[in-house]
C-alpha atoms as a PDB file:
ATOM      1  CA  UNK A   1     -16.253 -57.412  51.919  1.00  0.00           C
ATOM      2  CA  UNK A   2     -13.761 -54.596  52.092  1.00  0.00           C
ATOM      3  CA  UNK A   3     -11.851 -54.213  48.799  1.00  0.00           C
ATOM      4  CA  UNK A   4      -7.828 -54.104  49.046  1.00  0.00           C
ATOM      5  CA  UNK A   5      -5.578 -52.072  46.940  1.00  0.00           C
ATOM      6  CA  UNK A   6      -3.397 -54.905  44.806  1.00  0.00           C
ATOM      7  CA  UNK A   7       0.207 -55.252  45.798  1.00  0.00           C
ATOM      8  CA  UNK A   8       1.876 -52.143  43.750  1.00  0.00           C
ATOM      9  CA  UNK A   9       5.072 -54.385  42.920  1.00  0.00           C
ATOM     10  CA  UNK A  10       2.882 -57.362  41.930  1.00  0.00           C
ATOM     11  CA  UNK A  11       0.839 -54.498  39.950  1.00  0.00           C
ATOM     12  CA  UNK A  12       3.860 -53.509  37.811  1.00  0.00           C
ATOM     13  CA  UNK A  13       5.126 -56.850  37.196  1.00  0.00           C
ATOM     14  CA  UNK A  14       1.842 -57.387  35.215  1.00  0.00           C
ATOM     15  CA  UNK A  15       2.127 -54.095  33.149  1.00  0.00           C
ATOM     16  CA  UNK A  16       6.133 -55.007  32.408  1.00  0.00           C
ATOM     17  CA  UNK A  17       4.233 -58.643  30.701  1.00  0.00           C
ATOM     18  CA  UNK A  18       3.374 -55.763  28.039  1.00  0.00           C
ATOM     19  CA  UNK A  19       6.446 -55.894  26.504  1.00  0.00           C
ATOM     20  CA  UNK A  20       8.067 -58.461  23.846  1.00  0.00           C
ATOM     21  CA  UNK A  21       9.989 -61.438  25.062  1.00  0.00           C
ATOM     22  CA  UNK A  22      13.309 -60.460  23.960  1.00  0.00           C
ATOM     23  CA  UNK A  23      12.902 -57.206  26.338  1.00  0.00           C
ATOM     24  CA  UNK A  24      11.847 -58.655  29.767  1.00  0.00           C
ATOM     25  CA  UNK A  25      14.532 -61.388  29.376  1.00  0.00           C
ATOM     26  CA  UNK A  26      16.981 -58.225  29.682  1.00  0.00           C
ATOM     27  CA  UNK A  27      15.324 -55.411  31.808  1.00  0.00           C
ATOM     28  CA  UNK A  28      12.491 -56.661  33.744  1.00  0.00           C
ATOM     29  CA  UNK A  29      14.719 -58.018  36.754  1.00  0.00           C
ATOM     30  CA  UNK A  30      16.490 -54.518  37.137  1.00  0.00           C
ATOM     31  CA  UNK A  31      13.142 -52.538  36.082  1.00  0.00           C
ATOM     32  CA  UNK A  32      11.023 -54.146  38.997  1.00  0.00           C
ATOM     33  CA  UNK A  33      13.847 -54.111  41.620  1.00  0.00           C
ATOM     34  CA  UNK A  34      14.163 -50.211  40.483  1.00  0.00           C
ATOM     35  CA  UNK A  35       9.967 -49.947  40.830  1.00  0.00           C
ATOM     36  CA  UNK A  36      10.418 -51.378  44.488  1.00  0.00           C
ATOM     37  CA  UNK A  37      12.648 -49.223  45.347  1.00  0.00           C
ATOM     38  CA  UNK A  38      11.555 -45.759  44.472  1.00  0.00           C
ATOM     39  CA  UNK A  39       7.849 -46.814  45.349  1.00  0.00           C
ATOM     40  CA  UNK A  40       9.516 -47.677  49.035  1.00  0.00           C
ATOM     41  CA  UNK A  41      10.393 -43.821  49.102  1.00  0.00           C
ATOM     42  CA  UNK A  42       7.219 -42.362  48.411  1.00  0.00           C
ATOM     43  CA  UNK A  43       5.541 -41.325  51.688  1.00  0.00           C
ATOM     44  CA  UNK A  44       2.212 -39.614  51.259  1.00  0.00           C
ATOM     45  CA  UNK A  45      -0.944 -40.848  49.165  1.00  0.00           C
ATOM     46  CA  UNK A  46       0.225 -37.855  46.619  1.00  0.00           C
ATOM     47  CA  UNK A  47       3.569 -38.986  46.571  1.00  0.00           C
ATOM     48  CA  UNK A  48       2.510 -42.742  45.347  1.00  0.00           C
ATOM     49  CA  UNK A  49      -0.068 -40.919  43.371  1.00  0.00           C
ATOM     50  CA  UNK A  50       2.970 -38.717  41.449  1.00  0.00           C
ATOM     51  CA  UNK A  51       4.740 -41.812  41.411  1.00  0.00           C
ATOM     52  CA  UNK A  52       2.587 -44.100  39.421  1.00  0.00           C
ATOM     53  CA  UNK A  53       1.875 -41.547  36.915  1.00  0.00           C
ATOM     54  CA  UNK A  54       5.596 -41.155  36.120  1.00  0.00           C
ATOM     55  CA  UNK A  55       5.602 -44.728  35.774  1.00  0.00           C
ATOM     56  CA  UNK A  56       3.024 -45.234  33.770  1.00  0.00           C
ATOM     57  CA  UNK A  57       3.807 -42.435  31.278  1.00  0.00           C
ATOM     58  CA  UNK A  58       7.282 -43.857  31.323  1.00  0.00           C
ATOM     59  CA  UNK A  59       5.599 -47.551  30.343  1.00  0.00           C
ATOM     60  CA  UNK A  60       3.096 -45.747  27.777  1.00  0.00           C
ATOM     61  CA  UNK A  61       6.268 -44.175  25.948  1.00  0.00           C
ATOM     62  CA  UNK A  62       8.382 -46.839  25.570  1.00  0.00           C
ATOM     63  CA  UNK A  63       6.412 -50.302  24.792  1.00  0.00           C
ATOM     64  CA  UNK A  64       4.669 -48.960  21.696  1.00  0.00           C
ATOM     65  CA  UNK A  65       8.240 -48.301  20.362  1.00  0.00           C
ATOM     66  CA  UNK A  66       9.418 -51.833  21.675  1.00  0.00           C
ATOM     67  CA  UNK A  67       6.700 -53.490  20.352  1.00  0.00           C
ATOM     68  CA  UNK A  68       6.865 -52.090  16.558  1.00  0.00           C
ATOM     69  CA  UNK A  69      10.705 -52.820  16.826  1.00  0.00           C
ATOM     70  CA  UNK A  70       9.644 -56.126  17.639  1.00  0.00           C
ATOM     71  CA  UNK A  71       7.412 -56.423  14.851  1.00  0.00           C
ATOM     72  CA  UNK A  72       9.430 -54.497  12.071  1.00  0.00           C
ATOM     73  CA  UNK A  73      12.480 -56.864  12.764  1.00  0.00           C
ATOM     74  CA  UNK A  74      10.481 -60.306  12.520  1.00  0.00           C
ATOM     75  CA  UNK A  75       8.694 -59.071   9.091  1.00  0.00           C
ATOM     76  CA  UNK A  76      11.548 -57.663   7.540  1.00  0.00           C
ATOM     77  CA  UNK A  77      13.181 -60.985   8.364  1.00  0.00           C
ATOM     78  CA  UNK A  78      10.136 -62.869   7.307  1.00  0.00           C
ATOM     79  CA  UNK A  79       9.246 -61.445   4.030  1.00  0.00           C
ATOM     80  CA  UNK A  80      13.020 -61.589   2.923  1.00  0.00           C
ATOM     81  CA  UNK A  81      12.573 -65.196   3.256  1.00  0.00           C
ATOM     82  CA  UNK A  82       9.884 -65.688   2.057  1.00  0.00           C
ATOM     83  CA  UNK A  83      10.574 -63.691  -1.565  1.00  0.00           C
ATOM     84  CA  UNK A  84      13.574 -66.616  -2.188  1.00  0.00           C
ATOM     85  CA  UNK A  85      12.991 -69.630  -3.214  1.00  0.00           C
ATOM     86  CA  UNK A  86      16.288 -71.049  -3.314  1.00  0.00           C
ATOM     87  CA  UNK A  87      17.054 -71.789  -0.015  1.00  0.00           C
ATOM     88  CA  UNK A  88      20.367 -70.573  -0.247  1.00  0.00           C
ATOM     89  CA  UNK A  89      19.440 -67.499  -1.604  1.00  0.00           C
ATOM     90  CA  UNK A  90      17.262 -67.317   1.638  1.00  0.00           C
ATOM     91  CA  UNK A  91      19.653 -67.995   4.343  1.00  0.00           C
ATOM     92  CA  UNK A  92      22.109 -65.007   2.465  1.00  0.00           C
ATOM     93  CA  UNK A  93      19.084 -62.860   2.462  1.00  0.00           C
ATOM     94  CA  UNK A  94      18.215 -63.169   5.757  1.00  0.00           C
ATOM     95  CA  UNK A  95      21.323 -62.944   7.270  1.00  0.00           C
ATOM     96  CA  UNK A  96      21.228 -59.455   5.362  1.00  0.00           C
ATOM     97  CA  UNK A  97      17.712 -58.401   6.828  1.00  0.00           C
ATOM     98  CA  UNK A  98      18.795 -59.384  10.198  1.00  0.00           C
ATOM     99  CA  UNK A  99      22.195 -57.016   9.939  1.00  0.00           C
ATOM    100  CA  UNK A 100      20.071 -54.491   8.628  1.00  0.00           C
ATOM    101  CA  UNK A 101      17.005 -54.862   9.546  1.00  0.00           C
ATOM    102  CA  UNK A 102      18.447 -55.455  13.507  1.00  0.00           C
ATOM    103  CA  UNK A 103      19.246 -52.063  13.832  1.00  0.00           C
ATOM    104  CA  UNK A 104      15.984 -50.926  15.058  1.00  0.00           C
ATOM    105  CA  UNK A 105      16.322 -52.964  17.864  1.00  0.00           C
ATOM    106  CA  UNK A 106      20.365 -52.298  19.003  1.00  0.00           C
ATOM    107  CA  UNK A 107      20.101 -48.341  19.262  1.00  0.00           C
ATOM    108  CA  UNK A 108      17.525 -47.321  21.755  1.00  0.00           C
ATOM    109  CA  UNK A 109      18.097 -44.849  24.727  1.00  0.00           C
ATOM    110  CA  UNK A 110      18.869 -46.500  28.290  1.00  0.00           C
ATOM    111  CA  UNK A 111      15.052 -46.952  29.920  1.00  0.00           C
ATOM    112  CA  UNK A 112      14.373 -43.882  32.057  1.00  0.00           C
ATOM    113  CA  UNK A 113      12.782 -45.767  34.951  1.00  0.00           C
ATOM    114  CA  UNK A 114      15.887 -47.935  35.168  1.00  0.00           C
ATOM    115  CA  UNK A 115      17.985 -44.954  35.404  1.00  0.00           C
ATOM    116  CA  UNK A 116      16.583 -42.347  36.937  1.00  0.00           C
ATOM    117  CA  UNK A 117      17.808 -42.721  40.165  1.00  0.00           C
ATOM    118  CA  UNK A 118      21.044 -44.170  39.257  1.00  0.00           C
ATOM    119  CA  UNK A 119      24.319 -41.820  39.754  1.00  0.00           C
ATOM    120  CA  UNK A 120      24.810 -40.927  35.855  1.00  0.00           C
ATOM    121  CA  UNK A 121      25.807 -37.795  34.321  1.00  0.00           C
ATOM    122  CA  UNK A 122      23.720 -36.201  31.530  1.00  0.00           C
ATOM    123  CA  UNK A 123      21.793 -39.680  31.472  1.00  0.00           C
ATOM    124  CA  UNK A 124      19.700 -38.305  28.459  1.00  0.00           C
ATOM    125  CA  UNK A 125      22.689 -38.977  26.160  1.00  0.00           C
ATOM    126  CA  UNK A 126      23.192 -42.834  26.867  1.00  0.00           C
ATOM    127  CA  UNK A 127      22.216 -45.072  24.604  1.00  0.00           C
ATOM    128  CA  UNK A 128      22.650 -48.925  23.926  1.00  0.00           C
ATOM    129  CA  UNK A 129      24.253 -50.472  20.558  1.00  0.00           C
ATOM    130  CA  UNK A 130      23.158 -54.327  20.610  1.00  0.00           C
ATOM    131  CA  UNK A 131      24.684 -56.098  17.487  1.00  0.00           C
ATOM    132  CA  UNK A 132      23.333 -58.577  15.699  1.00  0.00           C
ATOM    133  CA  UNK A 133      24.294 -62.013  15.444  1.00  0.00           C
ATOM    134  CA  UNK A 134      24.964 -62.036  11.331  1.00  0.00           C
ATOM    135  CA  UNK A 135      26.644 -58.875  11.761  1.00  0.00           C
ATOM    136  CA  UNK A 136      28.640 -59.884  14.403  1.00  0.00           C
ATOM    137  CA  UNK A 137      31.846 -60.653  12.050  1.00  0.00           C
ATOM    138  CA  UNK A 138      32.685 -57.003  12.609  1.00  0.00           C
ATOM    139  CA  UNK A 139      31.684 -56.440  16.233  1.00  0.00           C
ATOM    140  CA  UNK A 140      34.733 -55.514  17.307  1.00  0.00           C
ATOM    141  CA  UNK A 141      36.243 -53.035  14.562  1.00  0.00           C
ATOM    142  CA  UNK A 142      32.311 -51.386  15.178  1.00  0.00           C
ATOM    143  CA  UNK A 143      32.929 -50.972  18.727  1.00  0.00           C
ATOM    144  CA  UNK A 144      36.565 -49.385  18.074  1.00  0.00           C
ATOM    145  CA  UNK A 145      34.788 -46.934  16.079  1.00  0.00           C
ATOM    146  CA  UNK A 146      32.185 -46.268  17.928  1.00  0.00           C
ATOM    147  CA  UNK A 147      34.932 -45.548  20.844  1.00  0.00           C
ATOM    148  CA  UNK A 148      36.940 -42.871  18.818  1.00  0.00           C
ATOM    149  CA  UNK A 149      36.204 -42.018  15.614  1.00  0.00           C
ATOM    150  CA  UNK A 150      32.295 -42.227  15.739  1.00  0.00           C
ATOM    151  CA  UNK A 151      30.122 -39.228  14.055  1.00  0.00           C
ATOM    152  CA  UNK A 152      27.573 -38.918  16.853  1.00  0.00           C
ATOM    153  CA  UNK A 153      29.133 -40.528  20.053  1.00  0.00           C
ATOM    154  CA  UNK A 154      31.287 -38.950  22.617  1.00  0.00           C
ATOM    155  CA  UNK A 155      32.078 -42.708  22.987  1.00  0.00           C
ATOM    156  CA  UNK A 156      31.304 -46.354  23.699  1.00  0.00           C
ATOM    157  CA  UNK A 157      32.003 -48.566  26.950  1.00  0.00           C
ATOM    158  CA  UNK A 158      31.336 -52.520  26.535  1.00  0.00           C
ATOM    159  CA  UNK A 159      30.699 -55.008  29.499  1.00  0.00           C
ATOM    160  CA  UNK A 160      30.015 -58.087  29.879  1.00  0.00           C
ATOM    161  CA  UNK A 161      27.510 -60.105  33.860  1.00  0.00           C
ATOM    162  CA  UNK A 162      28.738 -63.068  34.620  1.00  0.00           C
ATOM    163  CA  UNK A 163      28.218 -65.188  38.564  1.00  0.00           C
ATOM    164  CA  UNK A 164      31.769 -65.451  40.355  1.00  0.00           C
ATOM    165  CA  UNK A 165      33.047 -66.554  43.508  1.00  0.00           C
ATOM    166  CA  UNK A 166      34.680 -63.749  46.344  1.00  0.00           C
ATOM    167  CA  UNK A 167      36.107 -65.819  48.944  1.00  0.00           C
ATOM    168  CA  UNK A 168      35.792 -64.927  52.380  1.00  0.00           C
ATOM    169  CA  UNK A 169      37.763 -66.151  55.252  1.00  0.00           C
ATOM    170  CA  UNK A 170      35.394 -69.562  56.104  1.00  0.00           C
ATOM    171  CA  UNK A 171      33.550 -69.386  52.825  1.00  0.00           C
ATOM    172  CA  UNK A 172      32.276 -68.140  49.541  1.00  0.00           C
ATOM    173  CA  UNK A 173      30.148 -65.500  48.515  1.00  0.00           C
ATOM    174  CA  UNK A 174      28.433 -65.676  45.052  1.00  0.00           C
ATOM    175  CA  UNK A 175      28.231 -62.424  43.441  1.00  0.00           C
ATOM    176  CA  UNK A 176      27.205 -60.854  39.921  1.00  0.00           C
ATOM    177  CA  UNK A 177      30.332 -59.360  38.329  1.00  0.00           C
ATOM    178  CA  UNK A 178      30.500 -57.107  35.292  1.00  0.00           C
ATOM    179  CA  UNK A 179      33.846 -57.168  33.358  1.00  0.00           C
ATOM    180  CA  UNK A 180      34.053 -54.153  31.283  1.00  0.00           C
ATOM    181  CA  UNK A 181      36.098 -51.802  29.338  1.00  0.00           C
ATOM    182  CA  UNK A 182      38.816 -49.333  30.786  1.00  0.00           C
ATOM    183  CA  UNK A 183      36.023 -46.232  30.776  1.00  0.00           C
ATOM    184  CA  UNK A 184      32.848 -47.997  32.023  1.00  0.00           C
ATOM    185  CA  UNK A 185      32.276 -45.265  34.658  1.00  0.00           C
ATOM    186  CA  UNK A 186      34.204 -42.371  32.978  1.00  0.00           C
ATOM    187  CA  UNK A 187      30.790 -43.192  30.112  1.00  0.00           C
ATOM    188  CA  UNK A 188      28.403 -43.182  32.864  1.00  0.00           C
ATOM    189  CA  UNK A 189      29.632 -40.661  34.646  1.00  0.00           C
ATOM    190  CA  UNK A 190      29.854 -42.073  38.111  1.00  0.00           C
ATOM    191  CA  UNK A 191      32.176 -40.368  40.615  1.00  0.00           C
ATOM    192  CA  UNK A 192      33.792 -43.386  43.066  1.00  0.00           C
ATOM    193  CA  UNK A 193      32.397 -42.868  46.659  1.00  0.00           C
ATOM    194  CA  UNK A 194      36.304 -44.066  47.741  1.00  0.00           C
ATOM    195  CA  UNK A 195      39.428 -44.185  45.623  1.00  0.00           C
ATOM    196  CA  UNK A 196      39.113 -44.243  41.883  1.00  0.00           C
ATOM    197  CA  UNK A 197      37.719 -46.241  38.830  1.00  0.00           C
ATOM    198  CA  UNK A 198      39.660 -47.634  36.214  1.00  0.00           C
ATOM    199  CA  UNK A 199      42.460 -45.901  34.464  1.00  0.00           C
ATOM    200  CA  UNK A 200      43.007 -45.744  30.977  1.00  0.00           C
ATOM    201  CA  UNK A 201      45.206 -48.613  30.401  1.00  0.00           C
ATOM    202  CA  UNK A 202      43.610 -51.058  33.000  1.00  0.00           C
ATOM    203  CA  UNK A 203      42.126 -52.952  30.082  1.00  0.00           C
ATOM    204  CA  UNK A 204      45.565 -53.863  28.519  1.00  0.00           C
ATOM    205  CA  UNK A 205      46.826 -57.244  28.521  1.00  0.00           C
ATOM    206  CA  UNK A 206      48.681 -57.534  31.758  1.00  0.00           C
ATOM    207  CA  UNK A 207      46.993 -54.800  33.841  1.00  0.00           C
ATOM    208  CA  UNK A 208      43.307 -56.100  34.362  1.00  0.00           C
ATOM    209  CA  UNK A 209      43.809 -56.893  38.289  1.00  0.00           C
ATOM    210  CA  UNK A 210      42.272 -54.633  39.725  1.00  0.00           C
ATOM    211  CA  UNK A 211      38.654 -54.446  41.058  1.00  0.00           C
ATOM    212  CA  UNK A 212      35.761 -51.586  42.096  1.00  0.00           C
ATOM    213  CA  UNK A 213      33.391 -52.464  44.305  1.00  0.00           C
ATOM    214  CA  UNK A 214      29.950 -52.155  45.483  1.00  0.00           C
ATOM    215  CA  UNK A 215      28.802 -49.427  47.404  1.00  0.00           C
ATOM    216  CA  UNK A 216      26.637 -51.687  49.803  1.00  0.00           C
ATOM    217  CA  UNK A 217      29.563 -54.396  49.452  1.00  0.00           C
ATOM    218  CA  UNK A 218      32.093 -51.864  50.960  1.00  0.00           C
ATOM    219  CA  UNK A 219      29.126 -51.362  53.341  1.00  0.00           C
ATOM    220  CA  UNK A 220      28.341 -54.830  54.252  1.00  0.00           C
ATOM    221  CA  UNK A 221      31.896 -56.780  53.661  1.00  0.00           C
ATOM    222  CA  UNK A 222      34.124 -54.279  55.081  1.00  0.00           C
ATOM    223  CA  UNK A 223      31.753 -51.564  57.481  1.00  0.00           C
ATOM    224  CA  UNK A 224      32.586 -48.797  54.670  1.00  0.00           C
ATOM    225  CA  UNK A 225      36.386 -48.775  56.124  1.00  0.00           C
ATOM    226  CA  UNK A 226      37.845 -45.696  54.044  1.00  0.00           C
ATOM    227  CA  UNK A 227      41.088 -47.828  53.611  1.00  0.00           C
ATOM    228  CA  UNK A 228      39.363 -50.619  51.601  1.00  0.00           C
ATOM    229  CA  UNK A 229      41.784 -49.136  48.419  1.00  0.00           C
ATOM    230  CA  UNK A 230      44.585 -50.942  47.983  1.00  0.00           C
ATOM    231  CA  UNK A 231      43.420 -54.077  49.719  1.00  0.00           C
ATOM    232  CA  UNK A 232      43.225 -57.718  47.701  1.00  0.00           C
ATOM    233  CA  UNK A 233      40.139 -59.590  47.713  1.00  0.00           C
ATOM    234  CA  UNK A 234      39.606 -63.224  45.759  1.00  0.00           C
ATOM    235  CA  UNK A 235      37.338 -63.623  42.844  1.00  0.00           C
ATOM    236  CA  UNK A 236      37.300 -66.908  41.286  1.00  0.00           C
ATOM    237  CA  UNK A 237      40.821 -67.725  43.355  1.00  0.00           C
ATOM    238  CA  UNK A 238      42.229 -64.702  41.641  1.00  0.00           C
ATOM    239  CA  UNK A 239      43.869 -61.919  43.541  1.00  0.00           C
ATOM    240  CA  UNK A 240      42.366 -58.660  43.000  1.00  0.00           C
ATOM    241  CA  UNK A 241      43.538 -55.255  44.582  1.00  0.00           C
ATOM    242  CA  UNK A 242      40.428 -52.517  45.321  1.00  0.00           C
ATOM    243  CA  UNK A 243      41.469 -49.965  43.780  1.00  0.00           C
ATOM    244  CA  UNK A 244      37.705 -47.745  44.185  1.00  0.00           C
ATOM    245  CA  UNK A 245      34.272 -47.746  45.494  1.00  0.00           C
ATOM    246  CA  UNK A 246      31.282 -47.615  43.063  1.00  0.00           C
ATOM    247  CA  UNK A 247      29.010 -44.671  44.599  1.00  0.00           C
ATOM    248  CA  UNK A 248      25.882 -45.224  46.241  1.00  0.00           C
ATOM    249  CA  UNK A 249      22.979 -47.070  44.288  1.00  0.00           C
ATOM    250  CA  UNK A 250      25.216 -47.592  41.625  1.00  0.00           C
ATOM    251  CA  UNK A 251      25.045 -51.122  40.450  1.00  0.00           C
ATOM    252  CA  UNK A 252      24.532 -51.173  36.780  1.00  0.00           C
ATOM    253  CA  UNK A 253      23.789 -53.265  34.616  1.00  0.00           C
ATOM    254  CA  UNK A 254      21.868 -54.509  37.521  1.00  0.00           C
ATOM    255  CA  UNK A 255      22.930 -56.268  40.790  1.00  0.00           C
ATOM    256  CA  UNK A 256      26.295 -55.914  40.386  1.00  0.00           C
ATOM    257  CA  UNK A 257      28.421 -56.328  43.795  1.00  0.00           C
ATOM    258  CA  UNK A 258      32.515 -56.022  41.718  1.00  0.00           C
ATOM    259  CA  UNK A 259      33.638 -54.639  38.185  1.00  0.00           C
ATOM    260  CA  UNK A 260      36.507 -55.715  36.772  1.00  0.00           C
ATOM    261  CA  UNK A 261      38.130 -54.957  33.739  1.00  0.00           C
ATOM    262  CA  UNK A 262      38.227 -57.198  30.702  1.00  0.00           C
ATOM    263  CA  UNK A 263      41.251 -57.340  27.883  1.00  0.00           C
ATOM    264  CA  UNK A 264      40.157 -54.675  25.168  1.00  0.00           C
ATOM    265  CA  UNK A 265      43.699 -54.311  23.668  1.00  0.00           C
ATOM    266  CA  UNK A 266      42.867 -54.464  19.792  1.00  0.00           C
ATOM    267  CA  UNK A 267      46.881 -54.573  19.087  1.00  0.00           C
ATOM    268  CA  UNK A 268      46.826 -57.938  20.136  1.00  0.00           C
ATOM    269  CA  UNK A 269      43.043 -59.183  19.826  1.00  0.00           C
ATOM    270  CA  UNK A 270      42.108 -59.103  15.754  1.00  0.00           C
ATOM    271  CA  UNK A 271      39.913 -56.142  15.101  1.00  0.00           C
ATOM    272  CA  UNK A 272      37.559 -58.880  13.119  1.00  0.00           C
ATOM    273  CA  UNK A 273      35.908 -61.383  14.741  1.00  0.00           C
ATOM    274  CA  UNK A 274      32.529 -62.157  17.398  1.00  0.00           C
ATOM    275  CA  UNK A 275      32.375 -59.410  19.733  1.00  0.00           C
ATOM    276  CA  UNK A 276      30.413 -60.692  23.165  1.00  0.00           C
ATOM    277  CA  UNK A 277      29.621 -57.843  25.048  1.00  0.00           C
ATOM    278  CA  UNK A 278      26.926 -55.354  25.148  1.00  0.00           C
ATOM    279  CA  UNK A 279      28.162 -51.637  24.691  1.00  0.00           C
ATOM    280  CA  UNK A 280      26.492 -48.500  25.728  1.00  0.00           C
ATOM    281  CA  UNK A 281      27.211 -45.283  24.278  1.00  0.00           C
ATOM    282  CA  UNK A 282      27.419 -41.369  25.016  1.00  0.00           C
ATOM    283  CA  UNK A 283      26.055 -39.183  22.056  1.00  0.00           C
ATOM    284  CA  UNK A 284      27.259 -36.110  21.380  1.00  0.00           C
ATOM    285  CA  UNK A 285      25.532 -33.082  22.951  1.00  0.00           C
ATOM    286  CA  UNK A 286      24.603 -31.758  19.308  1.00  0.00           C
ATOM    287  CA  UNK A 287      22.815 -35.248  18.655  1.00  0.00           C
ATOM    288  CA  UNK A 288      19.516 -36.326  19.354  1.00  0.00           C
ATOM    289  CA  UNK A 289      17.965 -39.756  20.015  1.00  0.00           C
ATOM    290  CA  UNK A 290      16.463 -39.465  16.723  1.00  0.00           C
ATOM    291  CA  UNK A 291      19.355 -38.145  15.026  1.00  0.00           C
ATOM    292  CA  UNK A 292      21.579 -40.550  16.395  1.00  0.00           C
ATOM    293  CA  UNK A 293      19.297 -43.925  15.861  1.00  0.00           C
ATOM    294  CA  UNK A 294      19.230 -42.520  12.024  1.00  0.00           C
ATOM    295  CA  UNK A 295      23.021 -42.060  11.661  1.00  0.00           C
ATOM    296  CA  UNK A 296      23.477 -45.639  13.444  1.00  0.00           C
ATOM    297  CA  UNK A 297      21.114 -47.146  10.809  1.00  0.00           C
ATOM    298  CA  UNK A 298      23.045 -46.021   7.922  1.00  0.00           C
ATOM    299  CA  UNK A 299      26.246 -47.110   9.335  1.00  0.00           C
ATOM    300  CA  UNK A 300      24.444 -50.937   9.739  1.00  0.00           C
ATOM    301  CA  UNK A 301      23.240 -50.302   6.262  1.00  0.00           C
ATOM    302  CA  UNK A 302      26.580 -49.317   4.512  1.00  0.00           C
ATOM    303  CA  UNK A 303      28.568 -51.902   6.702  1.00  0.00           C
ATOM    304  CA  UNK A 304      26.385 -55.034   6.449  1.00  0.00           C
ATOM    305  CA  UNK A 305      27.839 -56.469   3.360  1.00  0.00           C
ATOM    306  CA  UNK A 306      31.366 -56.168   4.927  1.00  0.00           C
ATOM    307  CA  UNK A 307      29.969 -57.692   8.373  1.00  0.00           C
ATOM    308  CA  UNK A 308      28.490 -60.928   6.379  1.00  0.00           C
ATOM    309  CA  UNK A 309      32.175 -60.914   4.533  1.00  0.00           C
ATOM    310  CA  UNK A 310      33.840 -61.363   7.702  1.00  0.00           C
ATOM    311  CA  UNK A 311      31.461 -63.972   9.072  1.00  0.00           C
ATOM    312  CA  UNK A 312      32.349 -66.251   5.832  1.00  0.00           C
ATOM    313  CA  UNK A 313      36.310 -65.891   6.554  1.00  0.00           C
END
C-alpha cells in the first residue's frame, strides 16, 4: 500500500489544537485561512519544504508563551481565591488578580503567520491590548491614553466584527464588517488601493457614513471600477458613501469585506465606563516587545484599584 502525504491544511489544523481555548476561539479561523493561502503559493518541493519550517518555528515560538500565559492567569486567579475565606473577600480579590494578573494575556505582539503577508507597515511594532473584564470600568479613559499620551505607543486603533447586510439590487449579501476608530489603517499602515481611508474626524458623532471596502469586494461587486469613490452602497438599510478601497489581501481582523467607522468622540461618550472593542497598538520605535509588555504591566498594576472603583459606581 502506497503511503500518502496527509492533507497539509488538515496537518496544521491539528498543530493549531496546541494552543489554549481562549486562543483558537480568536485566531485559528484567520491563522488556517492565512496557512492555505501562502502554502497555495509555494511551487517546488523546497519551497513547501521552506515553508513548513517557517511555520513551524513560528508555532514553536509562540504556544509555549500562550500556554504559560494561560496557566499564570488561571493560578494567579486561583490561589487568590483560594487564600480568602470570606467569600467576599474572595470575589474583591479576584477581581484584583484578574485586572492584574490579566495583563499577561492582553499585551502580546500580532501573530507573525497571521501577518506576514498582510499589507502593514513596520508590522514588528503592532501589538494587541485585550482588557479585562474587572478592569473594564476604565476601558475607555485606557484606550484614550493609550491613543495620545501613552509612554511606549505611537498609538492605539480599536475595532469592533460584527455580520451585516449590503443590499444588492434583487438581494442581500451577508458580509463581516469591522467598525473601528478614525485611524484603523493610518495604525496599520495600509495604503488604499483607490481613494482614501478614514479621516481624522470620521469617528465624530455625525460623520461616521462613510465606508472602505474590500479589495476583492471592489473586485467582485463592482469589476474594480476606479470610480467606486463616492458611490453609496446599503449596509443594514443604511446609506453609506465609498469613500476608499482597502489594498489587496488586506482584510484584517479576518474576513472582512467593509469598515466603517464607529462613534469614538469622548466629549460626548463618558471617559468611564465598559469599553467593547479590541484595540491594537503601534509601539514606539525605541520600545521593544519586552519593554513594552513590562511598561503595560505596571500601568495594569498602578491602575487596577481605580479600574475596580469605577466598576462599583
Amino acid at each position: 500500500m502506497r503511503w500518502r502525504m496527509p492533507n497539509p491544511a488538515k496537518v496544521y489544523t491539528w498543530l493549531l489544537r496546541l494552543y489554549p481555548a481562549r486562543f483558537r476561539e480568536e485566531y485559528e479561523v484567520p491563522m488556517e485561512r492565512q496557512f492555505r493561502d501562502e502554502y497555495r503559493e509555494t511551487v517546488s518541493a523546497h519551497d513547501r519544504l521552506r515553508f513548513w519550517v517557517r511555520a513551524v518555528w513560528d508555532l514553536a515560538r509562540s504556544l509555549p508563551v500562550e500556554i504559560f500565559r494561560e496557566l499564570k492567569q488561571d493560578l494567579k486567579h486561583g490561589v487568590r481565591v483560594y487564600r480568602r475565606r470570606s467569600f467576599s473577600a474572595a470575589l474583591a480579590v479576584a477581581a484584583l488578580a484578574l485586572a492584574i494578573g490579566a495583563s499577561t494575556g492582553v499585551f502580546s505582539a500580532l501573530n507573525a503567520l497571521l501577518i506576514r503577508t498582510l499589507p502593514f507597515s513596520e508590522p514588528d511594532q503592532l501589538v494587541e491590548l485585550r482588557s479585562s473584564p474587572f478592569g473594564a470600568g476604565r476601558g475607555r479613559a485606557a484606550f484614550l491614553e493609550w491613543q495620545g499620551q501613552s509612554t511606549y505607543l505611537q498609538s492605539a486603533a480599536a475595532f469592533s466584527v460584527f455580520e451585516m447586510n449590503l443590499m444588492r439590487e434583487r438581494d442581500a449579501l451577508r458580509v463581516k464588517v469591522a467598525e473601528t476608530s478614525a485611524n484603523f489603517f493610518q495604525l496599520l499602515g495600509a495604503r488604499p488601493a483607490a481613494g482614501r481611508t478614514f479621516s481624522a474626524d470620521e469617528d465624530r458623532h455625525g460623520r461616521t457614513g462613510v465606508a472602505v471596502i474590500s479589495h476583492a469586494l471592489w473586485q467582485q461587486q463592482f469589476g474594480g471600477d476606479p470610480r467606486v469613490p463616492g458611490a453609496t452602497i446599503h449596509v443594514d438599510g443604511k446609506p453609506l458613501v465609498i469613500v476608499g478601497v482597502a489594498p489587496a489581501r488586506f482584510d484584517y481582523p479576518g474576513d472582512i469585506s467593509i469598515w466603517l467607522p464607529s462613534i469614538f468622540d469622548f466629549e460626548m461618550v463618558p471617559k468611564q465606563g465598559a469599553f467593547l472593542f479590541r484595540t491594537i497598538g503601534r509601539l514606539k520605535p525605541e520600545i521593544s516587545i519586552g519593554q513594552g509588555r513590562e511598561m503595560f504591566e505596571a500601568e495594569v498594576r498602578r491602575t487596577a484599584p481605580e479600574s475596580l472603583a469605577a466598576n462599583d459606581d
